[in-house]
Structure formats: C-alpha cells, structure tokens
C-alpha atoms as a PDB file:
ATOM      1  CA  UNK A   1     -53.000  -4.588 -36.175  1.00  0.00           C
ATOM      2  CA  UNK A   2     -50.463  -7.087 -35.408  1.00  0.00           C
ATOM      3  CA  UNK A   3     -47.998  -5.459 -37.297  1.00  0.00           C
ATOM      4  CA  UNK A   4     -48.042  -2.217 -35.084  1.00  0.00           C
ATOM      5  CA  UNK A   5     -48.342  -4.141 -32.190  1.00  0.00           C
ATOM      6  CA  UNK A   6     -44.977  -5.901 -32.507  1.00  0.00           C
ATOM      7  CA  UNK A   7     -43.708  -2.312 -33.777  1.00  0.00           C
ATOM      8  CA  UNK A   8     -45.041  -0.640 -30.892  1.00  0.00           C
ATOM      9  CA  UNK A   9     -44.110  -3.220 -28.381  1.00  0.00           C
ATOM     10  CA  UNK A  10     -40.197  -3.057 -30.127  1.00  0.00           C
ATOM     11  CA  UNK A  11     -40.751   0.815 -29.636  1.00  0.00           C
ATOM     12  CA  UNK A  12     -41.452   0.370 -25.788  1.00  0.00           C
ATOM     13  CA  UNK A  13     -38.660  -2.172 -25.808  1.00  0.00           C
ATOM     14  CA  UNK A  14     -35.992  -0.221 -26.967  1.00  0.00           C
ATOM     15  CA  UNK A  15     -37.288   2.946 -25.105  1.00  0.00           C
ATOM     16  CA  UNK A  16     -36.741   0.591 -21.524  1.00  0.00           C
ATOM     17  CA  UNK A  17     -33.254  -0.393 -22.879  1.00  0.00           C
ATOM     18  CA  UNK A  18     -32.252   3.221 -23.273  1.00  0.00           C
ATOM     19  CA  UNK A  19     -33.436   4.319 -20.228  1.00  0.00           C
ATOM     20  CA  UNK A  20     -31.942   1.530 -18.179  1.00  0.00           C
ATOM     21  CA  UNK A  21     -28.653   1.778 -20.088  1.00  0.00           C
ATOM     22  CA  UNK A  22     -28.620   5.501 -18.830  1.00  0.00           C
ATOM     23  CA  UNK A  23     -29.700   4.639 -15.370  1.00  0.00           C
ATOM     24  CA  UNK A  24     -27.050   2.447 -14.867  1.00  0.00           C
ATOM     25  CA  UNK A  25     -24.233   4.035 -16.701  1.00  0.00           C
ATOM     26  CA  UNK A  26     -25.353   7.417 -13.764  1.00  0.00           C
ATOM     27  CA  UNK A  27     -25.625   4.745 -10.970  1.00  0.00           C
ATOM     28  CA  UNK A  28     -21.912   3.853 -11.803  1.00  0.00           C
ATOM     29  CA  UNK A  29     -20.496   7.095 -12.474  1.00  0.00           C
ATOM     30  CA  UNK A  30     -21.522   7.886  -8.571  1.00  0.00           C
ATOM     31  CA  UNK A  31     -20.313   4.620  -7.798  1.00  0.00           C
ATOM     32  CA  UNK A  32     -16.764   4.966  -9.093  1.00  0.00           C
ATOM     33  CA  UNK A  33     -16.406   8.859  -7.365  1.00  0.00           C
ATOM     34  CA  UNK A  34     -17.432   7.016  -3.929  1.00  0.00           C
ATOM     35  CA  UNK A  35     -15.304   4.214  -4.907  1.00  0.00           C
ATOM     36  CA  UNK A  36     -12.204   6.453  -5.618  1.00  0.00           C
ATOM     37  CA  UNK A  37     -12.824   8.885  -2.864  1.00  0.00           C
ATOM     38  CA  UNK A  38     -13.227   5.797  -0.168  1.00  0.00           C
ATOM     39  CA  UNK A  39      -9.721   4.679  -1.499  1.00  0.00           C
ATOM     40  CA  UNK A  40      -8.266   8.090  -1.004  1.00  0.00           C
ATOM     41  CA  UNK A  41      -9.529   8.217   2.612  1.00  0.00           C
ATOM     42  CA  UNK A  42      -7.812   4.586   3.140  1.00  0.00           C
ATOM     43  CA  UNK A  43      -4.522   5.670   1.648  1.00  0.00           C
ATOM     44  CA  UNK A  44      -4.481   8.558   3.770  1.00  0.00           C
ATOM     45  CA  UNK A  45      -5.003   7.024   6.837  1.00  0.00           C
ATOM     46  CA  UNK A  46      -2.307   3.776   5.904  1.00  0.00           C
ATOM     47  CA  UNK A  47       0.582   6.922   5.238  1.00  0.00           C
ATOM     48  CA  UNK A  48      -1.018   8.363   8.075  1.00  0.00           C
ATOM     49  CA  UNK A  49      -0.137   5.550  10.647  1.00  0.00           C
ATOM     50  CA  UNK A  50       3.573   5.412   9.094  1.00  0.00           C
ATOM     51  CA  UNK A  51       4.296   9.240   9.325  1.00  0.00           C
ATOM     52  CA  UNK A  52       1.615  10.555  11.811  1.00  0.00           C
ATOM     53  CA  UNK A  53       0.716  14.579  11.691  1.00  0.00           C
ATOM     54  CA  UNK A  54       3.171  15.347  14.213  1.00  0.00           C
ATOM     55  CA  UNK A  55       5.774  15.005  11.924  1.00  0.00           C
ATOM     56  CA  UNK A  56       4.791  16.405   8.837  1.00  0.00           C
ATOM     57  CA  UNK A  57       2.681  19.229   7.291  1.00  0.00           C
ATOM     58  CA  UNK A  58       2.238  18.221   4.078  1.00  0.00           C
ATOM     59  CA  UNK A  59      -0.491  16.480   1.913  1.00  0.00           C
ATOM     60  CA  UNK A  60       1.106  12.886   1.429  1.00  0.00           C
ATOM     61  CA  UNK A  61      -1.245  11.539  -1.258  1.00  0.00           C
ATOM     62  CA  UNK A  62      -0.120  14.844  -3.328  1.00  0.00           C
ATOM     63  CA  UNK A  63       3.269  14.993  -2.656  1.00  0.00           C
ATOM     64  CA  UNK A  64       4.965  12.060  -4.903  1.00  0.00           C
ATOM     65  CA  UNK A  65       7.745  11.206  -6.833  1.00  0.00           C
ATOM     66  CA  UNK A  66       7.736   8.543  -9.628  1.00  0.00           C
ATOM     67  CA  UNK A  67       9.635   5.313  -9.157  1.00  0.00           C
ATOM     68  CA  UNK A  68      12.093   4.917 -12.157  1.00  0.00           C
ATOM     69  CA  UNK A  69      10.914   1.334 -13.831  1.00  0.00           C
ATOM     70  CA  UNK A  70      14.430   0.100 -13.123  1.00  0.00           C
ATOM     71  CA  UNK A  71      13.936   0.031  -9.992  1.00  0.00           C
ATOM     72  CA  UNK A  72      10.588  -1.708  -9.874  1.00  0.00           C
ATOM     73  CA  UNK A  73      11.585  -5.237  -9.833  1.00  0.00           C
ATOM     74  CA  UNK A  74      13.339  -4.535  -6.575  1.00  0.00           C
ATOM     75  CA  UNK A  75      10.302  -3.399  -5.242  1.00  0.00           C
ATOM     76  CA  UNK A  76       8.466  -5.939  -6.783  1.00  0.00           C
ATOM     77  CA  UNK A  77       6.130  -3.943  -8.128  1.00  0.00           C
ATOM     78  CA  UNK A  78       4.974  -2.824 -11.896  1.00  0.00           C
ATOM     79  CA  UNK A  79       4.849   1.095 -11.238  1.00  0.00           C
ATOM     80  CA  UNK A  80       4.121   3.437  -8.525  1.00  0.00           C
ATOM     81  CA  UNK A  81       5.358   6.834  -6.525  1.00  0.00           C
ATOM     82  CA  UNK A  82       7.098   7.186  -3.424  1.00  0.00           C
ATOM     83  CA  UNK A  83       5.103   9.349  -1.193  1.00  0.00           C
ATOM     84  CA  UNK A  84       6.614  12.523   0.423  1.00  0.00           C
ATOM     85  CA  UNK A  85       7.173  13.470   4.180  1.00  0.00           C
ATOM     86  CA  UNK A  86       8.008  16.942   4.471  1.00  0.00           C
ATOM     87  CA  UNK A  87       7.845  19.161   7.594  1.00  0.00           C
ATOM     88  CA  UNK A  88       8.229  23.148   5.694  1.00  0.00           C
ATOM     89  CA  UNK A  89      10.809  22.596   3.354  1.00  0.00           C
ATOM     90  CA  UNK A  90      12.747  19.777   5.514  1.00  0.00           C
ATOM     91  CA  UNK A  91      12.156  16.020   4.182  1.00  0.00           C
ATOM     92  CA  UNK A  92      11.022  13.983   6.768  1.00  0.00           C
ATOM     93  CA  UNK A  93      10.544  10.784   5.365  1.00  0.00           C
ATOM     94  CA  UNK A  94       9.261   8.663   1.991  1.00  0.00           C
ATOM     95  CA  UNK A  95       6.995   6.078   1.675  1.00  0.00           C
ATOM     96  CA  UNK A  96       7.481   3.317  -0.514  1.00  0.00           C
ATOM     97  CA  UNK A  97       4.767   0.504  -1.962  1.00  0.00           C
ATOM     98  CA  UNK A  98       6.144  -3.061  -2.049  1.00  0.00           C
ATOM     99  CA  UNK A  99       5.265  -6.520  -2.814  1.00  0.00           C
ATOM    100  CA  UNK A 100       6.418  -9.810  -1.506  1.00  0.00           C
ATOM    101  CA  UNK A 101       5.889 -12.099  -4.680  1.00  0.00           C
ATOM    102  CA  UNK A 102       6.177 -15.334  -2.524  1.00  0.00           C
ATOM    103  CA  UNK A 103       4.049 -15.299   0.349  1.00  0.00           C
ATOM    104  CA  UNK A 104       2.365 -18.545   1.449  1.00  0.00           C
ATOM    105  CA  UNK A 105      -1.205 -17.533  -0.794  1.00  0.00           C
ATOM    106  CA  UNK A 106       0.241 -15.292  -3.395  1.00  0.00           C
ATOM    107  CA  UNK A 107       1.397 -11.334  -3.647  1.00  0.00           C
ATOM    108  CA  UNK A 108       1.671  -9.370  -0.366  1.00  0.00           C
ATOM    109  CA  UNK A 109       1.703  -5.878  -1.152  1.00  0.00           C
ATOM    110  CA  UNK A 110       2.830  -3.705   1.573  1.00  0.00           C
ATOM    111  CA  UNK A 111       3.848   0.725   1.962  1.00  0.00           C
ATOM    112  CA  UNK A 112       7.355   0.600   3.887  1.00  0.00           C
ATOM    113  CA  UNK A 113       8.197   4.291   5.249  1.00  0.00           C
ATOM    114  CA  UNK A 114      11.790   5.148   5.779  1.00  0.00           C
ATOM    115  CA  UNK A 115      13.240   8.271   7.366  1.00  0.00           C
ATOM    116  CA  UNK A 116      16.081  10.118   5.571  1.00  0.00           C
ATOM    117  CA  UNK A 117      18.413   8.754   8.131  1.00  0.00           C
ATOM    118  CA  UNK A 118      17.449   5.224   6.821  1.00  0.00           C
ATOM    119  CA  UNK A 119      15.902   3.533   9.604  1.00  0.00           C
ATOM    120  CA  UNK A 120      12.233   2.782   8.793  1.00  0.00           C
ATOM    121  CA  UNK A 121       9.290   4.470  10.229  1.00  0.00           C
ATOM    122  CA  UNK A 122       6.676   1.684   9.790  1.00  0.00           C
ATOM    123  CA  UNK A 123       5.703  -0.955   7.570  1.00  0.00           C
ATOM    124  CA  UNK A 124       2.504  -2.137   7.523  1.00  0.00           C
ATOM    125  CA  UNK A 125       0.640  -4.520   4.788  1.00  0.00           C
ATOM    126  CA  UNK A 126      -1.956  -3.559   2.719  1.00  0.00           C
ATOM    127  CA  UNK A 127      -3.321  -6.173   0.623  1.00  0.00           C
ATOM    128  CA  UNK A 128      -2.936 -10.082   1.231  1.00  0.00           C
ATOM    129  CA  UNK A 129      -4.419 -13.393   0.834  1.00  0.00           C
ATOM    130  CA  UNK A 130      -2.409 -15.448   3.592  1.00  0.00           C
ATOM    131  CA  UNK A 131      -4.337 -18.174   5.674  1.00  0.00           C
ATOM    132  CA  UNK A 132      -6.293 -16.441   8.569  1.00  0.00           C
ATOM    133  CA  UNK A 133      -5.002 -16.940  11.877  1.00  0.00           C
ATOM    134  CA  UNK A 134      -1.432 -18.313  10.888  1.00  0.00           C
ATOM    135  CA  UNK A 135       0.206 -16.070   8.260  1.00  0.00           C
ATOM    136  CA  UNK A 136      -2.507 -13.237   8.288  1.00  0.00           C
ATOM    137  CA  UNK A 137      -0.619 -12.277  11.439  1.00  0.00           C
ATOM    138  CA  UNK A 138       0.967  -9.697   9.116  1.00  0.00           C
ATOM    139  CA  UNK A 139      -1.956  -7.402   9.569  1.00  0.00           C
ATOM    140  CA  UNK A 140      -1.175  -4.886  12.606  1.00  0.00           C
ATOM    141  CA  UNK A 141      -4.915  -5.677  13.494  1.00  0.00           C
ATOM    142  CA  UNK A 142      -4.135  -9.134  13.633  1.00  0.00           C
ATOM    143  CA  UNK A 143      -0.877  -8.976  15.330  1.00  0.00           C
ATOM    144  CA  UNK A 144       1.939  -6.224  16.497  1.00  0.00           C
ATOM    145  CA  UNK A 145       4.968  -8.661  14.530  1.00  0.00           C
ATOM    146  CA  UNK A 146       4.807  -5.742  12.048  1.00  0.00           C
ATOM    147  CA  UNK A 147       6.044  -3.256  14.466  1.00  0.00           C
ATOM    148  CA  UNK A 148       9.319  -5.162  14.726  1.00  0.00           C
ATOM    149  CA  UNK A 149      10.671  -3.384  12.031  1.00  0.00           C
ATOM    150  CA  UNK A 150      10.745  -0.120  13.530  1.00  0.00           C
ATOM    151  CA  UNK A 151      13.930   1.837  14.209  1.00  0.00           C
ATOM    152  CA  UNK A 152      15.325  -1.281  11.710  1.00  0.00           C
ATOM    153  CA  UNK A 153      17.964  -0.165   9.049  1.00  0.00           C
ATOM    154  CA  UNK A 154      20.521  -2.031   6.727  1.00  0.00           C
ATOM    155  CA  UNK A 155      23.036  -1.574   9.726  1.00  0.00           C
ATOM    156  CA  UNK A 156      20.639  -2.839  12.129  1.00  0.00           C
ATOM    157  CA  UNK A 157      20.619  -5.415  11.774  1.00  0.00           C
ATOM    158  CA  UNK A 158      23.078  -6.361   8.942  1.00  0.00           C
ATOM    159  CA  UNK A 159      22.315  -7.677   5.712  1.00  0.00           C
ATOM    160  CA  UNK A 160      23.264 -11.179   7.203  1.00  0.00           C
ATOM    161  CA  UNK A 161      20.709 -10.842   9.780  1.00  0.00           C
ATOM    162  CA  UNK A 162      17.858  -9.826   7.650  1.00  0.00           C
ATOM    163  CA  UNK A 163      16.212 -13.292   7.412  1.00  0.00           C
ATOM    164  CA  UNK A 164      13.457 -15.096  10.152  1.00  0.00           C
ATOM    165  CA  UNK A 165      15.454 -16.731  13.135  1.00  0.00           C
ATOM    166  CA  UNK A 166      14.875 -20.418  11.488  1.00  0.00           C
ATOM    167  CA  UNK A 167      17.383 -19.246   8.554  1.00  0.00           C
ATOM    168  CA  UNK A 168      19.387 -17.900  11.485  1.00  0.00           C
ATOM    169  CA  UNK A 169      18.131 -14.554  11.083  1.00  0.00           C
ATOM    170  CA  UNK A 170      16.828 -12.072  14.051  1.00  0.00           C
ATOM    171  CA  UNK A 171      13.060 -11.916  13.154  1.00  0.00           C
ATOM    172  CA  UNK A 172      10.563 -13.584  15.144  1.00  0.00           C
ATOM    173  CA  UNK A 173       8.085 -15.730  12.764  1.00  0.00           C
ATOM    174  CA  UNK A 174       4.528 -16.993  13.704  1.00  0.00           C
ATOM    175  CA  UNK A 175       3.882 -20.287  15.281  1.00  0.00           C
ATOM    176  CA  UNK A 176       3.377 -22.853  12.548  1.00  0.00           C
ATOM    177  CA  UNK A 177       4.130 -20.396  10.029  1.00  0.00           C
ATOM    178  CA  UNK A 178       7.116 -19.557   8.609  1.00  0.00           C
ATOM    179  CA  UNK A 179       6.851 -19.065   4.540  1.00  0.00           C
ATOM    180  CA  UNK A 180       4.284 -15.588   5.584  1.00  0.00           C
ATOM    181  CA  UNK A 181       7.242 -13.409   7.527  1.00  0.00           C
ATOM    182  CA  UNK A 182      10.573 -14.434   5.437  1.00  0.00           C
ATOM    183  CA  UNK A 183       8.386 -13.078   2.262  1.00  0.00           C
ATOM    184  CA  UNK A 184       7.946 -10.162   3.889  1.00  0.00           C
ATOM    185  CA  UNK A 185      11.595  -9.589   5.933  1.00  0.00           C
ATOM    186  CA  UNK A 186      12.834 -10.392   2.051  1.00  0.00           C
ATOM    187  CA  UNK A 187      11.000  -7.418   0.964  1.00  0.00           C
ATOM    188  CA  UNK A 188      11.762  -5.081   3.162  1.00  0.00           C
ATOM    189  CA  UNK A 189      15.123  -5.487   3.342  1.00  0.00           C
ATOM    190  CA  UNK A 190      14.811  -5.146  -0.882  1.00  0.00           C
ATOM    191  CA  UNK A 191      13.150  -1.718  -0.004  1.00  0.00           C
ATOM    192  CA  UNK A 192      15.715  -0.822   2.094  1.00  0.00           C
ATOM    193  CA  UNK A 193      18.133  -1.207  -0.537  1.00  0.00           C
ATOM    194  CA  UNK A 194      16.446   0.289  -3.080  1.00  0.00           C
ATOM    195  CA  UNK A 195      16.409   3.330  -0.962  1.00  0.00           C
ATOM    196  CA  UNK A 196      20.197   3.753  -0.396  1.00  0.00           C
ATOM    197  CA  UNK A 197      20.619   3.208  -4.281  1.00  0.00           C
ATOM    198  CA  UNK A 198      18.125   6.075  -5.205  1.00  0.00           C
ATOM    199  CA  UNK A 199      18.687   8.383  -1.848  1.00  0.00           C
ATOM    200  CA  UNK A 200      20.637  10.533  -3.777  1.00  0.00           C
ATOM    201  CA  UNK A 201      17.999  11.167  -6.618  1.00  0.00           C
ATOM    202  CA  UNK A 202      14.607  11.134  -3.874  1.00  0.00           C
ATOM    203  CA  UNK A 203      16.453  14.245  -1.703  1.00  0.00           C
ATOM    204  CA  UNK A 204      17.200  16.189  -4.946  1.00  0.00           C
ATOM    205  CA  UNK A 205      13.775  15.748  -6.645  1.00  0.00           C
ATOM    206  CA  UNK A 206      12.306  15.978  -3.336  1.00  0.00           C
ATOM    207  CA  UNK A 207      13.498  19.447  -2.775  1.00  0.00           C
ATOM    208  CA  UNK A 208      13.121  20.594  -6.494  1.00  0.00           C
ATOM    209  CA  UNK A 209       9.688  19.524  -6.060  1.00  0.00           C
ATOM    210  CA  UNK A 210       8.202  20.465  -3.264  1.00  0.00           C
ATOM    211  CA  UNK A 211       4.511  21.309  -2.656  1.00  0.00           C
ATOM    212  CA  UNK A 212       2.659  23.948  -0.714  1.00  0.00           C
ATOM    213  CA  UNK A 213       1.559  22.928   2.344  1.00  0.00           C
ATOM    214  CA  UNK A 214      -2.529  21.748   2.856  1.00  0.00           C
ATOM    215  CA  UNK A 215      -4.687  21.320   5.967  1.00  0.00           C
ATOM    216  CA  UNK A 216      -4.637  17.512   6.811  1.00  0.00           C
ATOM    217  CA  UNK A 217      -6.999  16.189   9.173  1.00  0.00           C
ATOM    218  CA  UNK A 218      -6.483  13.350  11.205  1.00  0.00           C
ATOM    219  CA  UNK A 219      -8.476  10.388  11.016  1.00  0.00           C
ATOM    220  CA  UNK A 220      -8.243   6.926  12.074  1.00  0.00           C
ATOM    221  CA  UNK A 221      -6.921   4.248  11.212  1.00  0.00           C
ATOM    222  CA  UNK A 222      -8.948   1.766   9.265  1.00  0.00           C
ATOM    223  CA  UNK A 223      -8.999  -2.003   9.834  1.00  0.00           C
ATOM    224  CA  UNK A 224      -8.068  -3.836   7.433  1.00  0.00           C
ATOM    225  CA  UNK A 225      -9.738  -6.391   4.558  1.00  0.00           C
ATOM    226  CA  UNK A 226     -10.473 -10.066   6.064  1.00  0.00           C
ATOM    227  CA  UNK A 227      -7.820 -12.562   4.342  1.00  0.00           C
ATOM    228  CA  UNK A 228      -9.427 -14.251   2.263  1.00  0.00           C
ATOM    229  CA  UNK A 229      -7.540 -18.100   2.027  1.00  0.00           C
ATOM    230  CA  UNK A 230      -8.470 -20.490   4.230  1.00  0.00           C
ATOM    231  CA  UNK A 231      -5.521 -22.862   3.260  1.00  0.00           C
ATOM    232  CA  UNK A 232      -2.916 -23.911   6.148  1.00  0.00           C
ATOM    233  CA  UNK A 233       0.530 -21.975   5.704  1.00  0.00           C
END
C-alpha cells in the first residue's frame, strides 16, 4: 500500500508539474505578443512626434535601412536601422537611434530625426537613468530643453559651438546640472555627422528601397518611463 501511494502521489506530482509548465509557458507566449505589440505602439508614436503625419505617408516602423557596423560607434550604439520618412516617392526625412555613453547615471539612448536638408526635425530621449528633477530634464515631459535642437544643423551652429554654454558652447544646460546635456549635445552633434558621411548611401538605398504606402493612424504621444536614479547630478 505504501508503495503505490508514493507512486501514485509521484504520478499526481508530475501530472501538476506538466500542467503548470504548460500553463505558464501559454501565459508567456500572450505575454511576449502584448509585450512586443505595446513596444510597437511606443515606437510609433516616439517617430511619430519627430516626423508627424503631415509630412509623411509612409509606415515608419517598416520602412528601414540598416546601419553599416562602421558606423555604429559614432552612434554609439551596437546595431540598429535608420527609419524612413517618405512623402510618395520623395524622402522626407530619417530617423536615427543614438546613445550618449556618458551621461551623469549611465547610457542615454535617444532617436534624432534629420531632414534631407540636414537640419534636424526632433530629438527626443528614449531611455535614461539620470537623477529626477536635475538631469531627467531631458525628457520632453519633464522639460522643453529638448526642443532646442530643432531647425539645428552642423552649420548652425558650427562644430565649435556644439558644446553647453559652460564649455563656451550655445546650449542652455539645467540648473545644477551640467554632465546630463553636454552627453547629449555630444551625441547629437556625432549623429549629425554620421549623417553627412552616409547621406550619399541613405538617399540611394532610400529610393532603391522604397515601400508601398500603409494607412497610419495617429495616436498620441506617450509619456515617458520615470528615471529611475535618485543620485544628485
């Protein structure tokens, strides 16, 4: 009797495990789809804010171009595309991810749009970990000090003046915080530069590869994550 009662009870046992295993294995299959599609909807809307509807008619999140690697350390990144802005068969604009390796609490990773003339159409940060209420100022939500790069270009102002105005630059920092903004002027002006080197290559692949048209509906623009240091920058 005992001995079928430990077999039946290891029975019942491994009968649970299975079932659970396959409960949760379903649970997180739906989980990653929501995941992936929720991700979608926020990339969307962050290319969205850059290169609003009015000026395009394609799908950005479809319409990409790889980044060649050599290229990558410029951008500080470790692979990714450059999103499309077509309106018809005219390119509008790209938009390129970014990250600022030295901010105050670690990477800032940021999209930074550029027209084809080479002044930028937006920047706005993505991800970061800088201290809330000093260098978290980055977030449009937070503060407009990202809008300041609007209409900028490697002309305007020149290379030279591409630093904060404590390194005798033209950008504005944040009061008592100064480490937060020159990461990010740094970067942009790195993605500015990129794009002049590879102009050349983006217009010809962009026009050898362009892609039908889709519906796109607006949406709005999502706030973004809390920051989530609490250190002084």
């Amino acid at each position: 009797m005992l001995g079928k009662s430990i077999r039946f009870n290891s029975i019942a046992l491994g009968l649970f495990a299975l079932v659970t295993a396959a409960l949760l294995a379903t649970t997180n299959l739906g989980t990653k789809d929501r995941i992936a599609e929720a991700k979608r909807e926020v990339a969307k809307r962050a290319l969205l804010e850059i290169v609003p509807l009015e000026r395009h008619n394609n799908d950005l999140l479809v319409d990409t171009l790889d980044i060649p690697p050599t290229y990558w350390p410029t951008l500080g990144i470790k692979g990714g595309q450059v999103n499309i802005a077509r309106k018809g068969d005219e390119l509008v604009a790209v938009i390129i991810p970014a990250v600022a390796p030295d901010g105050y609490n670690g990477d800032i990773q940021m999209i930074v749009g550029i027209n084809v003339d080479g002044t930028i159409a937006g920047v706005r940060v993505v991800s970061h970990r800088e201290t809330p209420g000093l260098g978290d100022k980055v977030d449009l939500k937070k503060n407009d000090w990202i809008l300041g790069f609007n209409g900028k270009s490697l002309t305007n102002p020149k290379p030279e003046g591409w630093k904060v105005k404590k390194d005798n630059g033209a950008f504005d920092t944040f009061t008592g915080a100064t480490i937060t903004p020159r990461a990010v002027v740094q970067q942009v002006l790195k993605t500015l530069q990129y794009y002049k080197e590879d102009r050349k290559r983006l217009l010809k692949a962009a026009k050898e590869s362009a892609v039908i048209p889709s519906e796109i509906t607006p949406t709005l623009i999502p706030e973004q994550t809390q920051a989530e240091a609490s250190t002084n920058d």
